[in-house]
C-alpha atoms as a PDB file:
ATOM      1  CA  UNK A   1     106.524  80.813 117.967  1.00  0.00           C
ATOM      2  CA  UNK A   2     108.458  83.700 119.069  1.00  0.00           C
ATOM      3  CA  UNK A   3     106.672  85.008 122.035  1.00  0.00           C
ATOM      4  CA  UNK A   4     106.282  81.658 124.028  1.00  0.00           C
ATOM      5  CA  UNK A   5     110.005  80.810 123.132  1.00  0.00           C
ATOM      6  CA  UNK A   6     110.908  83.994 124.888  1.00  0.00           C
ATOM      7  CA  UNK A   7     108.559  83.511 127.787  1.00  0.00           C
ATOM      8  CA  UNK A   8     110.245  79.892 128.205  1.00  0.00           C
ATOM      9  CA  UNK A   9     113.789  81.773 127.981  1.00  0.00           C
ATOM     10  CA  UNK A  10     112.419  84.318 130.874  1.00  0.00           C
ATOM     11  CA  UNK A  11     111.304  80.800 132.375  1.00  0.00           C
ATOM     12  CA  UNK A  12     114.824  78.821 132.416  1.00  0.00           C
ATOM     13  CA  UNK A  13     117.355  81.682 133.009  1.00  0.00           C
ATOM     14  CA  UNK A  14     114.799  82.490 136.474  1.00  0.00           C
ATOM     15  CA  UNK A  15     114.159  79.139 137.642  1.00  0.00           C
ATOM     16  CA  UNK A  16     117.173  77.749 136.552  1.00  0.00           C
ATOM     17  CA  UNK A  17     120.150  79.908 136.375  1.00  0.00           C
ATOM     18  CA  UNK A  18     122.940  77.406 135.527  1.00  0.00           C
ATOM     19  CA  UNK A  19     121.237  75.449 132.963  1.00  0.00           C
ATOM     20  CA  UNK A  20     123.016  75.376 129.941  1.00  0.00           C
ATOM     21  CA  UNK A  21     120.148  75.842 126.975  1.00  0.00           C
ATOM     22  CA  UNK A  22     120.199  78.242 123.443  1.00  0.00           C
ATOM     23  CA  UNK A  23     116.720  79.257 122.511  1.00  0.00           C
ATOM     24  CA  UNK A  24     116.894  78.860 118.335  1.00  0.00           C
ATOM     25  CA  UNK A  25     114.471  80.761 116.220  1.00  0.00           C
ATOM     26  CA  UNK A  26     113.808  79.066 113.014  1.00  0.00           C
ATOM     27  CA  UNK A  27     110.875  77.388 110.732  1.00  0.00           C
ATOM     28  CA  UNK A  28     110.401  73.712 109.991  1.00  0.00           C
ATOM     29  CA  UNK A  29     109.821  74.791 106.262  1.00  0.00           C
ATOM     30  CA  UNK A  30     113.271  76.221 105.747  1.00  0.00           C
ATOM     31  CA  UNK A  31     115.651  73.237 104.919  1.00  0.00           C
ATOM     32  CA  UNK A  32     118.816  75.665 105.453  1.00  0.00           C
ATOM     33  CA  UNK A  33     118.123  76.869 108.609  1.00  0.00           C
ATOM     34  CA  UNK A  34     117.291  73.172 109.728  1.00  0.00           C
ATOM     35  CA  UNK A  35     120.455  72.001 108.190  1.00  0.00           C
ATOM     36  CA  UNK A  36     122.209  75.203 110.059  1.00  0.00           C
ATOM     37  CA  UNK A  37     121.068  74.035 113.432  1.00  0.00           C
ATOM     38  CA  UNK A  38     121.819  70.612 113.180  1.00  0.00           C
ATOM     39  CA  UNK A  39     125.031  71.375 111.944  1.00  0.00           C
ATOM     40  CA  UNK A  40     125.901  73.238 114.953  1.00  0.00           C
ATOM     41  CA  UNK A  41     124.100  71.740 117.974  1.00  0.00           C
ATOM     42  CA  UNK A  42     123.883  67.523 116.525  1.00  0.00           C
ATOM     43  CA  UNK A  43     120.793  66.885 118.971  1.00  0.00           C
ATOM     44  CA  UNK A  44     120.859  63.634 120.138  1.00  0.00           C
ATOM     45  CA  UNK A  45     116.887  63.454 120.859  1.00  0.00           C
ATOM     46  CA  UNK A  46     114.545  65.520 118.991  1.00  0.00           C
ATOM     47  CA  UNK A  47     110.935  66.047 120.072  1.00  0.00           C
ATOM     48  CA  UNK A  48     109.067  67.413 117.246  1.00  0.00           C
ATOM     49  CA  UNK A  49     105.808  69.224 118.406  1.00  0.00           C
ATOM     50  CA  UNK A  50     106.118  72.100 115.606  1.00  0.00           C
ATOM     51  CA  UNK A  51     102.591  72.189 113.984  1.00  0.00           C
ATOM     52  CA  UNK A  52      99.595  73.843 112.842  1.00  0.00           C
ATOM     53  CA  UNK A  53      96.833  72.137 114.917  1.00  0.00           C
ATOM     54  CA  UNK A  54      93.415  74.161 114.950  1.00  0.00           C
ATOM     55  CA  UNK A  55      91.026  72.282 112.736  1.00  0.00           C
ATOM     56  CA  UNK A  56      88.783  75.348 110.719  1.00  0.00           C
ATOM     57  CA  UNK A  57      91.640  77.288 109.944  1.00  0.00           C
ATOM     58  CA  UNK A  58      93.298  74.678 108.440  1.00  0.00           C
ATOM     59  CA  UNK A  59      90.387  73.733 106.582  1.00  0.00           C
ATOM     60  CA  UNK A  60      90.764  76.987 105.249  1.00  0.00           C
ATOM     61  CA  UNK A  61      94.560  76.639 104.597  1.00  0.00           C
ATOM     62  CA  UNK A  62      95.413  72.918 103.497  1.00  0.00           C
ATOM     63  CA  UNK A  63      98.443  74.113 101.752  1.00  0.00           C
ATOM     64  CA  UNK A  64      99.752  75.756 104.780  1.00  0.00           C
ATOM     65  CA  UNK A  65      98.863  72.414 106.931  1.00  0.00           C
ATOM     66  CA  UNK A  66     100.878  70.295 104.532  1.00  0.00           C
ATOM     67  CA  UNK A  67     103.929  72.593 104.004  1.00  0.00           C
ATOM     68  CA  UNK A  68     104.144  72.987 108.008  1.00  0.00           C
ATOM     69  CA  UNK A  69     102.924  69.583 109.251  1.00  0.00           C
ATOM     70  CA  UNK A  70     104.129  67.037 106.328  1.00  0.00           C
ATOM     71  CA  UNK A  71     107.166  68.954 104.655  1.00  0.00           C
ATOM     72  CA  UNK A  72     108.199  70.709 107.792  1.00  0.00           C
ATOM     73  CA  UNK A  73     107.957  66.783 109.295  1.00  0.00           C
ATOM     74  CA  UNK A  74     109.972  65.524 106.728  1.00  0.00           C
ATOM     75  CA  UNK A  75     112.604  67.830 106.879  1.00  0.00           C
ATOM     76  CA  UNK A  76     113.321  67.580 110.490  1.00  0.00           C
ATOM     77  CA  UNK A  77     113.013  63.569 109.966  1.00  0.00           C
ATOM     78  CA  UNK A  78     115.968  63.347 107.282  1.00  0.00           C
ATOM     79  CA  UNK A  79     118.276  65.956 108.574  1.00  0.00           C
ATOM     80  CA  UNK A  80     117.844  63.855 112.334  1.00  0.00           C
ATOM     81  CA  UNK A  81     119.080  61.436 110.094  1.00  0.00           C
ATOM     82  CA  UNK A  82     121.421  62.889 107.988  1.00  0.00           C
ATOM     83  CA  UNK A  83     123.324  64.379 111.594  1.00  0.00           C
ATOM     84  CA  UNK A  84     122.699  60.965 113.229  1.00  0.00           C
ATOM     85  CA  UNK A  85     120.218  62.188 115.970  1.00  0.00           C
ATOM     86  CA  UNK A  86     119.593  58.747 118.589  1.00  0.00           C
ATOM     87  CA  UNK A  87     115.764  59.508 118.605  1.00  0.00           C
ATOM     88  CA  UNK A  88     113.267  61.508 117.290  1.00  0.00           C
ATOM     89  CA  UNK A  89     109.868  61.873 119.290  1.00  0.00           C
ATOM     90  CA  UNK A  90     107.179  63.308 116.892  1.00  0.00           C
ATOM     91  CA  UNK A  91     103.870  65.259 118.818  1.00  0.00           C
ATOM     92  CA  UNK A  92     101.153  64.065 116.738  1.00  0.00           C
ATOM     93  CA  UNK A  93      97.403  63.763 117.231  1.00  0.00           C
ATOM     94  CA  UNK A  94      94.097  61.678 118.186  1.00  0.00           C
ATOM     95  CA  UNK A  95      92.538  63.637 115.049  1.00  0.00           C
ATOM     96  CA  UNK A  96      94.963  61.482 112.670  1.00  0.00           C
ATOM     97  CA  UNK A  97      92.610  58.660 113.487  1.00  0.00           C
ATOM     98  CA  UNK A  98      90.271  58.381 110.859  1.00  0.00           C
ATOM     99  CA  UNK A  99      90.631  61.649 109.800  1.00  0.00           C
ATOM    100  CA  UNK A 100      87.610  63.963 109.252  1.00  0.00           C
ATOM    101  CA  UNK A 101      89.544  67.057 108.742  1.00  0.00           C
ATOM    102  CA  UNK A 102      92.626  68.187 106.899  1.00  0.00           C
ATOM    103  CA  UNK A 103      94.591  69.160 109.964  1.00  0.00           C
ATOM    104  CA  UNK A 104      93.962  65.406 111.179  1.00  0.00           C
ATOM    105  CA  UNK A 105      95.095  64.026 107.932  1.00  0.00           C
ATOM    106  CA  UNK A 106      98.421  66.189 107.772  1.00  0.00           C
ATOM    107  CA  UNK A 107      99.364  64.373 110.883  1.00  0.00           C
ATOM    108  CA  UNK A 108      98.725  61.104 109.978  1.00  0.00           C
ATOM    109  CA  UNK A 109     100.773  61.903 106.814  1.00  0.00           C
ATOM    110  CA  UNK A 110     103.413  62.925 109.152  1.00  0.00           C
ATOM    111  CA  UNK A 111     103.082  59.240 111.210  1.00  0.00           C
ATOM    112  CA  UNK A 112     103.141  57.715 107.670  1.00  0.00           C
ATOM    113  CA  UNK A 113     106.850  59.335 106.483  1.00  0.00           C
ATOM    114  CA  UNK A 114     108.596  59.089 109.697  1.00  0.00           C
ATOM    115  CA  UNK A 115     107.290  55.566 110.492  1.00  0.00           C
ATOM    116  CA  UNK A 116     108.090  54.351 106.844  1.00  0.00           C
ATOM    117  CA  UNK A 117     111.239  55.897 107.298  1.00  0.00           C
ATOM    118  CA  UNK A 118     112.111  54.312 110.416  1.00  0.00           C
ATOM    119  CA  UNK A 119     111.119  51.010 109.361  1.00  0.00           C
ATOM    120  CA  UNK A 120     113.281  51.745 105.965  1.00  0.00           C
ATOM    121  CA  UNK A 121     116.582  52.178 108.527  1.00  0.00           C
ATOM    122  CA  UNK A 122     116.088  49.054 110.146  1.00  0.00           C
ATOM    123  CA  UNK A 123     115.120  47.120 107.434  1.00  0.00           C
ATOM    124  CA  UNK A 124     118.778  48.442 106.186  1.00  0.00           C
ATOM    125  CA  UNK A 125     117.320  50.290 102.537  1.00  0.00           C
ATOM    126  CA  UNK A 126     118.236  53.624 103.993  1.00  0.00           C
ATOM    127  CA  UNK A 127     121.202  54.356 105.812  1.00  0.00           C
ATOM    128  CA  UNK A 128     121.256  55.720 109.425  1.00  0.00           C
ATOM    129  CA  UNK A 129     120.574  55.027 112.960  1.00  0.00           C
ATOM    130  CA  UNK A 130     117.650  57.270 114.357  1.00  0.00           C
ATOM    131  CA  UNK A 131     114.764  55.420 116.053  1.00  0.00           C
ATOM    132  CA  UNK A 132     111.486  57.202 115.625  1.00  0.00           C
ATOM    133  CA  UNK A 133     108.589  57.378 117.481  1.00  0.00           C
ATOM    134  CA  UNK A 134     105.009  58.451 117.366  1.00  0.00           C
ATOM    135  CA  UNK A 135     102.456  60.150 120.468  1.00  0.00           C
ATOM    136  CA  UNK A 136      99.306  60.515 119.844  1.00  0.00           C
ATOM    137  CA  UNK A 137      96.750  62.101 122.477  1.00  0.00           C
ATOM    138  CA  UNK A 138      93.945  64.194 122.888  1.00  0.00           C
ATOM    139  CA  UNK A 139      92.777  67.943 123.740  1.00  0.00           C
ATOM    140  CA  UNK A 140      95.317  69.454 126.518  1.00  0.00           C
ATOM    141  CA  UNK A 141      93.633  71.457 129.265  1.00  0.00           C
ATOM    142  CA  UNK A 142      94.849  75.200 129.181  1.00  0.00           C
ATOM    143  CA  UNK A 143      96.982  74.353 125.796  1.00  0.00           C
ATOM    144  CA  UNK A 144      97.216  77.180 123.166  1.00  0.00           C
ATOM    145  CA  UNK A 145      93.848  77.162 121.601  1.00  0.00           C
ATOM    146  CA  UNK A 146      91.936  74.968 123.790  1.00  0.00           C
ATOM    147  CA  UNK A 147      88.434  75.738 125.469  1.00  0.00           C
ATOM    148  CA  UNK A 148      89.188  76.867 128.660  1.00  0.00           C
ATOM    149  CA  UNK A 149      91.215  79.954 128.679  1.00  0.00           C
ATOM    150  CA  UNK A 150      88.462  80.566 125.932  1.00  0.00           C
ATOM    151  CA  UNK A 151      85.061  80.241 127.818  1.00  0.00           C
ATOM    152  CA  UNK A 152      87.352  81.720 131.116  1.00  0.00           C
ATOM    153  CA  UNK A 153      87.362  85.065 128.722  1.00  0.00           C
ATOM    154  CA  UNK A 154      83.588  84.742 127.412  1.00  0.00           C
ATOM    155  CA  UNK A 155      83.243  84.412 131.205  1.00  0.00           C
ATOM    156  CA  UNK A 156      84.795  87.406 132.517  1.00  0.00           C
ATOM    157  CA  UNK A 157      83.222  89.358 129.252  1.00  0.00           C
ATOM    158  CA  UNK A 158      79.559  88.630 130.670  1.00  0.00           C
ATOM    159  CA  UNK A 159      78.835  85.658 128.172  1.00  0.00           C
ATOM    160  CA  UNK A 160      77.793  84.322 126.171  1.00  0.00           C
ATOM    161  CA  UNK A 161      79.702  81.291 126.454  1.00  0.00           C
ATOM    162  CA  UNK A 162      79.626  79.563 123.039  1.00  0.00           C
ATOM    163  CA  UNK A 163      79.866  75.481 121.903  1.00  0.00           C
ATOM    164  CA  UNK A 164      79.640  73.984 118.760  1.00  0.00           C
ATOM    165  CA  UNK A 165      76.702  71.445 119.134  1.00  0.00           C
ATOM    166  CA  UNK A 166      74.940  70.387 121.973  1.00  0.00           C
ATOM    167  CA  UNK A 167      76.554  66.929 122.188  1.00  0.00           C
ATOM    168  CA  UNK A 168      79.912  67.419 121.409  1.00  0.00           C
ATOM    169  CA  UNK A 169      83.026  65.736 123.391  1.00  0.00           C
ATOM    170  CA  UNK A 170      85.951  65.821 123.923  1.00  0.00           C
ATOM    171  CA  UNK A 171      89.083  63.875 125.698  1.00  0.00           C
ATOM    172  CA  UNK A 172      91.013  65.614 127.342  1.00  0.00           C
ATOM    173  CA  UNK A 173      94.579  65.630 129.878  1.00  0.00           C
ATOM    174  CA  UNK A 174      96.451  67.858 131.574  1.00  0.00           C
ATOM    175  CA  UNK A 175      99.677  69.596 130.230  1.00  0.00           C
ATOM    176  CA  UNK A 176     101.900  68.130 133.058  1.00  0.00           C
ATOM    177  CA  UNK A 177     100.700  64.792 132.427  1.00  0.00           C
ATOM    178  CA  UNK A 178     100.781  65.149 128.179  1.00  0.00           C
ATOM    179  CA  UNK A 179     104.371  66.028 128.963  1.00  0.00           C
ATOM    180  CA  UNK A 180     104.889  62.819 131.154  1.00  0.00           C
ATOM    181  CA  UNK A 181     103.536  61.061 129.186  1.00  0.00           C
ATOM    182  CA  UNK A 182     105.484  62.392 126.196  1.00  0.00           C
ATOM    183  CA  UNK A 183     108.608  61.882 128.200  1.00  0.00           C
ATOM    184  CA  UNK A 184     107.787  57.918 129.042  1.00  0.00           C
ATOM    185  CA  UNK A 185     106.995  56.969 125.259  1.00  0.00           C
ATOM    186  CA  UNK A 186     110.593  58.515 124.545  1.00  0.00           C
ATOM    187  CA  UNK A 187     112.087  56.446 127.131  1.00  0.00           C
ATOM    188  CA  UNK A 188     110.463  52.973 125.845  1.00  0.00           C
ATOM    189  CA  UNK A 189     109.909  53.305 122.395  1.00  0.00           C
ATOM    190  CA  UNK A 190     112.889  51.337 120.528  1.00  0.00           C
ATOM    191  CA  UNK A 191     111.868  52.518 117.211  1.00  0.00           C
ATOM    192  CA  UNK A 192     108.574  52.489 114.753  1.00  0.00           C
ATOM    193  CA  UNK A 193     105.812  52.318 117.672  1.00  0.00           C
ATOM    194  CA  UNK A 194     102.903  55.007 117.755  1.00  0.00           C
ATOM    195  CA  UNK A 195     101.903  55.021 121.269  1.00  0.00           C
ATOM    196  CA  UNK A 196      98.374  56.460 122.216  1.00  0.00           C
ATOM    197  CA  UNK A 197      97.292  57.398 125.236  1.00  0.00           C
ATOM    198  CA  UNK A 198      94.847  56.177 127.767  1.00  0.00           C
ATOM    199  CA  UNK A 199      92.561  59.779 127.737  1.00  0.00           C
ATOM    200  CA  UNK A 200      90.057  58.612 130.492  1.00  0.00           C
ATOM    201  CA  UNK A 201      86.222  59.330 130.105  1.00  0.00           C
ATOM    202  CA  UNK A 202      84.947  61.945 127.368  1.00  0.00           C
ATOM    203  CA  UNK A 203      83.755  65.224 128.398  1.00  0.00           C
ATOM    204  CA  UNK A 204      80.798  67.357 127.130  1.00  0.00           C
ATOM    205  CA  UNK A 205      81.806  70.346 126.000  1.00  0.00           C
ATOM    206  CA  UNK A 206      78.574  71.717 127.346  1.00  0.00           C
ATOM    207  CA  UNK A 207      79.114  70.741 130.976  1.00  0.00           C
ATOM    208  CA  UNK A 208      82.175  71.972 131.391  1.00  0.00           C
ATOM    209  CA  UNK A 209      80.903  75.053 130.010  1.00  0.00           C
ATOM    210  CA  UNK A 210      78.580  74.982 132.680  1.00  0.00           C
ATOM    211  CA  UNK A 211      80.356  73.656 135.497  1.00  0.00           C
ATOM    212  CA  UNK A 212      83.216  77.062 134.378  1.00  0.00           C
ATOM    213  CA  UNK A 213      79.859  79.278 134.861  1.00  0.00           C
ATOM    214  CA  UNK A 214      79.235  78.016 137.968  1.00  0.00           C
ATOM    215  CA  UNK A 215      82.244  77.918 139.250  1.00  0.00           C
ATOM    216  CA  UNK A 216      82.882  81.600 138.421  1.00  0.00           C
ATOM    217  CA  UNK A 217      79.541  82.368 140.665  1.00  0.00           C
ATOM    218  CA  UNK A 218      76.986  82.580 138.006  1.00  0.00           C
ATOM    219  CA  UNK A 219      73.827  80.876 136.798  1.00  0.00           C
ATOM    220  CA  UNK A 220      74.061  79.209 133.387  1.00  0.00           C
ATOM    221  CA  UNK A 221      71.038  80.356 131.199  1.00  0.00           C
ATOM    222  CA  UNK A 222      70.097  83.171 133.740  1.00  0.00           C
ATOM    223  CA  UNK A 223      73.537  85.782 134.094  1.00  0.00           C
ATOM    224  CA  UNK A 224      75.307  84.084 131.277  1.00  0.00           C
ATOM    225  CA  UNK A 225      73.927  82.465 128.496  1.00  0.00           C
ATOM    226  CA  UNK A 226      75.415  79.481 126.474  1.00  0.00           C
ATOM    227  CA  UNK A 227      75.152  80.076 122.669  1.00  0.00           C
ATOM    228  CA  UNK A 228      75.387  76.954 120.217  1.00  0.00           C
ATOM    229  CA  UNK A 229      77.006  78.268 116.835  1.00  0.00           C
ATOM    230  CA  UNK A 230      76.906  74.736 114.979  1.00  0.00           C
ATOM    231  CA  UNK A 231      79.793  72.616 113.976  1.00  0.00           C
ATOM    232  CA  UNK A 232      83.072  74.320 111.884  1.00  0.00           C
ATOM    233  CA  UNK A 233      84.210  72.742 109.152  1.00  0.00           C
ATOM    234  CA  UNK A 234      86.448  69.826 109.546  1.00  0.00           C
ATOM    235  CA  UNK A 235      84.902  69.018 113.223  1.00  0.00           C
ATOM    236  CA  UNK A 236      83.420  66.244 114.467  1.00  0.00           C
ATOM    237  CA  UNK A 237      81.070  65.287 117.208  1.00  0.00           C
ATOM    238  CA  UNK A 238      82.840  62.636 118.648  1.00  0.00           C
ATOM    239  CA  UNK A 239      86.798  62.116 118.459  1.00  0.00           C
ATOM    240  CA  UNK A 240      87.866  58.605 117.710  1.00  0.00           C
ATOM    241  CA  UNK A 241      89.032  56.415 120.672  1.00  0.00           C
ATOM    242  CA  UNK A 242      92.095  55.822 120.662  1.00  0.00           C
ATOM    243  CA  UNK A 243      92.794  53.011 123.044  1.00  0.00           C
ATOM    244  CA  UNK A 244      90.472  49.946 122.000  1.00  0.00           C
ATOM    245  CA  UNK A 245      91.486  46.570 122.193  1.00  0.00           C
ATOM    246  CA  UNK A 246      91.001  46.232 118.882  1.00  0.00           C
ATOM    247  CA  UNK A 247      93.227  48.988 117.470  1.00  0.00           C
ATOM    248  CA  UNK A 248      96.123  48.280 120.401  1.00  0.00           C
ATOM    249  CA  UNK A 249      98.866  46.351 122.225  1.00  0.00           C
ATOM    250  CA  UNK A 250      98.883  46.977 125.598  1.00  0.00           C
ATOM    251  CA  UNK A 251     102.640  48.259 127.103  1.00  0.00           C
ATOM    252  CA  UNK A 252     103.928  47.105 130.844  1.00  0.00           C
ATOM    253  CA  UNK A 253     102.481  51.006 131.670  1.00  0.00           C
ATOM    254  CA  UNK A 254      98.537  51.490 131.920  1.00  0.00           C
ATOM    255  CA  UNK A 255      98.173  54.922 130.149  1.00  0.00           C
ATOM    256  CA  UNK A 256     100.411  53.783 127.246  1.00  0.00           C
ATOM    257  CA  UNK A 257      99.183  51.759 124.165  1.00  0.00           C
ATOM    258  CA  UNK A 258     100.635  50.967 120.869  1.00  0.00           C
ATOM    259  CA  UNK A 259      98.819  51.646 117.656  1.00  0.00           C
ATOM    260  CA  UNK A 260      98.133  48.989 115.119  1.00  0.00           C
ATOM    261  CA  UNK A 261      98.169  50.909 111.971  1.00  0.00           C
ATOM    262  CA  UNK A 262      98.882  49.868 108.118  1.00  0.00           C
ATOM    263  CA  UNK A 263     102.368  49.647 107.357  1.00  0.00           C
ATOM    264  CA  UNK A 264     103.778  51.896 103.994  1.00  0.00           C
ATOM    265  CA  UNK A 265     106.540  51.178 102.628  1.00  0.00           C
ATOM    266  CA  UNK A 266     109.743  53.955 102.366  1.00  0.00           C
ATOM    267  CA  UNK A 267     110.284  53.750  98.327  1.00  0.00           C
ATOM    268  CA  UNK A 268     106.508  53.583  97.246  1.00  0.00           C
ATOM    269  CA  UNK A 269     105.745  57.150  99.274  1.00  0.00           C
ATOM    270  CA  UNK A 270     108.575  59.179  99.021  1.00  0.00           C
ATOM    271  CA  UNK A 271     108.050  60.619  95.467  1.00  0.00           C
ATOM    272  CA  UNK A 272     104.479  61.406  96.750  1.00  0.00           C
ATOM    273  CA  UNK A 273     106.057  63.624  99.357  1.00  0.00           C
ATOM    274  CA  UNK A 274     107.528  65.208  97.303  1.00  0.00           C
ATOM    275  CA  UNK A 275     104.901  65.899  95.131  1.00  0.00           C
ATOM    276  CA  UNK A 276     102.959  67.422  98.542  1.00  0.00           C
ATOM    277  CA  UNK A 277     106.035  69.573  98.768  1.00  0.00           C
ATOM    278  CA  UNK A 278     105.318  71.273  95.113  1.00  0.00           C
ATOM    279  CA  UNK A 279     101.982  71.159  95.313  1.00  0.00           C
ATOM    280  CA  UNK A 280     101.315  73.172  98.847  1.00  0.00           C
ATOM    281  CA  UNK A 281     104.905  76.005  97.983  1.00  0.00           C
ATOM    282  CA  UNK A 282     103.018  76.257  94.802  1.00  0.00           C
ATOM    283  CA  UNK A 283      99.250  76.644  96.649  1.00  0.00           C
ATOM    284  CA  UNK A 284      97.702  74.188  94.371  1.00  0.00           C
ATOM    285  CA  UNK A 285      94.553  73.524  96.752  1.00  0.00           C
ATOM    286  CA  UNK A 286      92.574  71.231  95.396  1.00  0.00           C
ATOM    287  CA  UNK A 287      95.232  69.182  93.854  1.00  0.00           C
ATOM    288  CA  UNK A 288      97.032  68.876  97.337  1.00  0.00           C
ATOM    289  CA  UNK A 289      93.502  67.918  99.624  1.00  0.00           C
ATOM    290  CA  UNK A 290      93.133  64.784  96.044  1.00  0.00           C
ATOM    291  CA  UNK A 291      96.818  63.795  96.768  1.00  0.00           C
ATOM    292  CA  UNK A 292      95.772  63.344 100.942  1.00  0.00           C
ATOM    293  CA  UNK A 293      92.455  61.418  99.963  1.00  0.00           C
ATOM    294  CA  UNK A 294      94.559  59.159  97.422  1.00  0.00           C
ATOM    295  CA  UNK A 295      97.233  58.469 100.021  1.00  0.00           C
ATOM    296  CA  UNK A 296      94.966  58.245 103.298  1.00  0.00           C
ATOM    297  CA  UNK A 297      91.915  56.495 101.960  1.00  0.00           C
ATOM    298  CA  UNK A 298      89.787  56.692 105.067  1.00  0.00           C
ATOM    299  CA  UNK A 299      90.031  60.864 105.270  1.00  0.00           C
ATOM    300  CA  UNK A 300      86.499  61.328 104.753  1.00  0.00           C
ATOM    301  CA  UNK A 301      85.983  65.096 104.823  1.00  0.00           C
ATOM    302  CA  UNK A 302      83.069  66.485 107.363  1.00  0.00           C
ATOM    303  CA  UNK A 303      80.860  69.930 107.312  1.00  0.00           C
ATOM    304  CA  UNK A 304      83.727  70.864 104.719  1.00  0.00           C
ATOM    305  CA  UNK A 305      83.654  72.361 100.605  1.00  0.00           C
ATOM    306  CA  UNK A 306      86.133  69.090 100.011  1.00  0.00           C
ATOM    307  CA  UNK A 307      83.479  66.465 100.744  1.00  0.00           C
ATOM    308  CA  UNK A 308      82.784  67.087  96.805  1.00  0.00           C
ATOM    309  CA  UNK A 309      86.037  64.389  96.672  1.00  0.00           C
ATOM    310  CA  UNK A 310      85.111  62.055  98.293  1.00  0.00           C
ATOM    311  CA  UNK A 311      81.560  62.148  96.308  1.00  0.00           C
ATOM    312  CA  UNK A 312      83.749  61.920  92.994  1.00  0.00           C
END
């Protein structure tokens, strides 16, 4: 994103004039420039948060979700690897849970390669040294996309505010603490652990659409109205929780879990991956959505034109 990488650049050389730090333009999807970069710089920890992450557009897009969040994944995975990188953190997502959406289920194909992978080094069938490791968290407050800078601006425009459904939550942290957070899991994972993270209480989207009203000085319903416009496709009303005792191991620190998830072996997936590569450079929708519903049985597709697969 070249924007934000310049406003962190404007960020660093202000608040921190002697830091040492080269701002790299480049795409996950482009193997050369990834190989160009790690060629030059050998990172020693990698945290991968390059994705496409907003569920109806991606719905929309599957091939473009794949190519960016499972190829793009992969490539940074081997060539940390290949250049002998100590750790790789990979960004990923409560909405690979159970998937409802193909956004959700690009990320948990993401989990599924680097954590096969991982397990493949140790397990000493595929040579290297990188420990990888898996975050997976909620909505972030005031993150690109989320609702607040977006009912702030239906706000100031006089309404009307709009949600989804009337019952829809959400979890939800703050950016500091998702980059704390992020930071910790780094710092204790030894390799192959998904950590999830403690998200607190649910909130209703409608409340804090109201409590935002308020707080700006207005009366919800009477100076600005809130509009329901119905659930997009891939959403759901409720996100899956991510820190049961039944689907976690507690760690020595309270916000941090570890995932039990279903372990996939390096050799049987790998030609699949690449068959996700061909099929989404190629735009071969349908074929690539089958090919996530054959390798993540439980992505059951909601309010979406590819619930017709999981029918058939």
């Amino acid at each position: 994103a070249e924007t934000p990488l310049h406003n962190i650049r404007l960020e660093c050389e202000r608040k921190y004039p002697n830091l040492d730090f080269v701002p790299v333009i480049g795409d996950v999807r482009v193997i050369d420039r990834l190989r160009m970069v790690f060629e030059i710089y050998h990172p020693q920890i990698i945290f991968h948060a390059a994705a496409y992450k907003h569920v109806p557009l991606m719905e929309e897009n599957p091939c473009e979700a794949v190519l960016v969040n499972v190829t793009g994944s992969r490539q940074v995975a081997d060539m940390a690897v290949k250049y002998g990188a100590e750790k790789m953190v990979m960004v990923s997502t409560d909405k690979a849970v159970n998937p409802t959406n193909v956004m959700g289920c690009s990320k948990r194909l993401a989990e599924i390669y680097v954590q096969s992978l991982s397990y493949a080094i140790k397990e000493g069938k595929v040579e290297g040294k990188t420990k990888f490791i898996t975050t997976r968290f909620g909505n972030v407050l005031g993150s690109n996309g989320s609702v607040i800078p977006r009912f702030k601006e239906q706000i100031e425009n006089g309404g009307p505010v709009t949600v989804t459904h009337p019952d829809i939550i959400r979890y939800f942290m703050t950016i500091p603490e998702a980059c704390r957070l992020v930071m910790e899991a780094a710092t204790m994972g030894e390799g192959n652990e998904i950590f999830v993270f403690e998200m607190g209480k649910p909130v209703k989207i409608v409340d804090l659409a109201t409590r935002m009203i308020e707080l700006a000085g207005y009366k919800p319903g009477d100076d600005i109205e809130i509009q329901f416009t119905g659930l997009r496709p891939g959403e759901k009303l409720y996100e899956e929780v991510l820190s049961n005792e039944e689907n976690t191991i507690p760690t020595h620190h309270k916000k941090i879990k570890i995932a039990k998830v279903r372990k996939y072996e390096y050799e049987d997936i790998v030609e699949t991956y690449d068959e996700f590569e061909k099929l989404s450079r190629s735009v071969q929708i349908w074929e690539t959505v089958k090919l996530m519903k054959r390798i993540v049985p439980e992505f059951k597709s909601k309010n979406s034109r590819f619930e017709e697969l999981d029918r058939k």
